[in-house]
C-alpha atoms as a PDB file:
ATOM      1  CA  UNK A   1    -225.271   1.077 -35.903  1.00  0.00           C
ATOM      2  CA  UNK A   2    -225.038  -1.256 -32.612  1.00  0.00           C
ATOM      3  CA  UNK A   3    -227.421   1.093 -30.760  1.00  0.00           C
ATOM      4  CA  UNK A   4    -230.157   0.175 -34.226  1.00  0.00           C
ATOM      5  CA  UNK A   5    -229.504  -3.299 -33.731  1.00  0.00           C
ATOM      6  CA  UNK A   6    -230.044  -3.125 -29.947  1.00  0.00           C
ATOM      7  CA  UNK A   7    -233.070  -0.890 -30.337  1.00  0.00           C
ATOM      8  CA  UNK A   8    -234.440  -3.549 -33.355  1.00  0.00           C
ATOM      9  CA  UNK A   9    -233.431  -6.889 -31.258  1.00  0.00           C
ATOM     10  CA  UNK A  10    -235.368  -5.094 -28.268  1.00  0.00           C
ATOM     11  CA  UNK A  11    -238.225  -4.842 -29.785  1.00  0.00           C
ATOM     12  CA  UNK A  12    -238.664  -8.135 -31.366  1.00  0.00           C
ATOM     13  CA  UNK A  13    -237.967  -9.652 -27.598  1.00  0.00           C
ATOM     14  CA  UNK A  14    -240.890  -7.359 -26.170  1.00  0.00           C
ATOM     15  CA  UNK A  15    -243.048  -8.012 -28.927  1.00  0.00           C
ATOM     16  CA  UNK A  16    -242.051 -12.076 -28.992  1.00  0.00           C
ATOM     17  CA  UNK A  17    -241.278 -12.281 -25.020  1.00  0.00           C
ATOM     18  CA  UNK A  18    -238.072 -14.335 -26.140  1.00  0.00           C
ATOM     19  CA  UNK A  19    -234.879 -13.534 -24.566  1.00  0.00           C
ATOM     20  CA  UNK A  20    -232.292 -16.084 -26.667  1.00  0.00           C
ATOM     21  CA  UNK A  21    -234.278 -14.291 -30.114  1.00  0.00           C
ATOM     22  CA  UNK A  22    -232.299 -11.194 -28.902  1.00  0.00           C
ATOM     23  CA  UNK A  23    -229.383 -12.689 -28.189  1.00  0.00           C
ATOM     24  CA  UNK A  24    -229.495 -14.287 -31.573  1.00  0.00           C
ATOM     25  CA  UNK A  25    -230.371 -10.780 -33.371  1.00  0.00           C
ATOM     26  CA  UNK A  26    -227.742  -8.758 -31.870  1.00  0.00           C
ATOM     27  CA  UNK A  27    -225.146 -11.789 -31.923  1.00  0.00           C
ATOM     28  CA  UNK A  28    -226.103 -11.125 -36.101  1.00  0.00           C
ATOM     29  CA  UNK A  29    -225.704  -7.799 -35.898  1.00  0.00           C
ATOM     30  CA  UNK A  30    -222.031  -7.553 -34.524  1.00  0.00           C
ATOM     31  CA  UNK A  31    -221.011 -10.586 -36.486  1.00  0.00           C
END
């Protein structure tokens, strides 16, 4: 379930270029 997350959140950041949007994403995913 993380690893998802990660994989989602990852490629939202390389598709967006932003770094805190991941952060954010995966800071959402873990609760």
């Amino acid at each position: 379930m993380i690893y998802e997350c990660m994989m989602i959140a990852f490629i939202i950041s390389m598709k967006y270029h932003r770094n805190a949007y991941l952060m954010v994403k995966c800071e959402k995913c873990l609760g």
